[in-house]
Structure formats: C-alpha cells, structure tokens
Protein backbone atom coordinates (compact mmCIF):
# COMPACT_ATOMS: atom_id res chain seq x y z
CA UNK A 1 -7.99 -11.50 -24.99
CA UNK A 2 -4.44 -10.83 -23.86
CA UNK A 3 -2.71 -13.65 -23.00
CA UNK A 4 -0.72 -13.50 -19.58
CA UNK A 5 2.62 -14.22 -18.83
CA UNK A 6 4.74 -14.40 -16.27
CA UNK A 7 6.42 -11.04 -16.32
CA UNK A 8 2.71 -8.99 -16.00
CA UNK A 9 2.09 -11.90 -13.51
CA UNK A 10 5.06 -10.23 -11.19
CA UNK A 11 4.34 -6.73 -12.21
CA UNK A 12 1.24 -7.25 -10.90
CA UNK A 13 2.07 -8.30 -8.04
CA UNK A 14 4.68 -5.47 -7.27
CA UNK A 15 1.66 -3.03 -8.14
CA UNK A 16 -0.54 -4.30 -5.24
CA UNK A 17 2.27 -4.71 -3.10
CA UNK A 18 2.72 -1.17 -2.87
CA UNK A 19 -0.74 0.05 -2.97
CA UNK A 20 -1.48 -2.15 0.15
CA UNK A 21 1.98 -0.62 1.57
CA UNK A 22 0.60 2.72 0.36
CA UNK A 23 -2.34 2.51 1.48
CA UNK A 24 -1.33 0.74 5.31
CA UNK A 25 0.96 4.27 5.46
CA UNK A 26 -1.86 6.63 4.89
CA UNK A 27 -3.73 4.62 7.55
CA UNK A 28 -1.28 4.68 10.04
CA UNK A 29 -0.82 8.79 9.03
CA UNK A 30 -4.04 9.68 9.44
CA UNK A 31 -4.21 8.16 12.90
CA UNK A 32 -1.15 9.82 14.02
CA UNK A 33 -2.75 12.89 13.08
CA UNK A 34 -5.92 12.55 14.89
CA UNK A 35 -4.30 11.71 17.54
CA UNK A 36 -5.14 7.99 18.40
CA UNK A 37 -1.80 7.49 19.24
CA UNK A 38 -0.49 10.10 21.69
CA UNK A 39 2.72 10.48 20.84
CA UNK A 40 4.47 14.09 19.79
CA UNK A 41 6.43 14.04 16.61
C-alpha cells in the first residue's frame, strides 16, 4: 500500500478542483450553445 502524505494529499485536491471547474465550464458551454440562455455572443 502506498502510504499518503501530505503533498499527494494537496495534489489531489488541485486535481478535482479543476475537473469540477472543468467540468462546471463545459456545462455552462453547452447551454450557451443550445441556447438556454438567449444571449448572442
């Protein structure tokens, strides 16, 4: 077993930090382009 410290702890962290930022953008992108919100670029 791998033992954890505290720098994977934090790189860890960073790593879901920007898939959930990542993955809130391509959310928000795909309902621009639908067209939910009506708004021209």
């Amino acid at each position: 077993m791998m033992i954890k410290d505290n720098k994977m702890k934090k790189r860890n962290l960073k790593t879901a930090l920007g898939l959930i930022i990542f993955i809130v953008f391509l959310f928000i992108f795909t309902l621009y382009n639908i067209g939910v919100f009506d708004r021209p670029l």
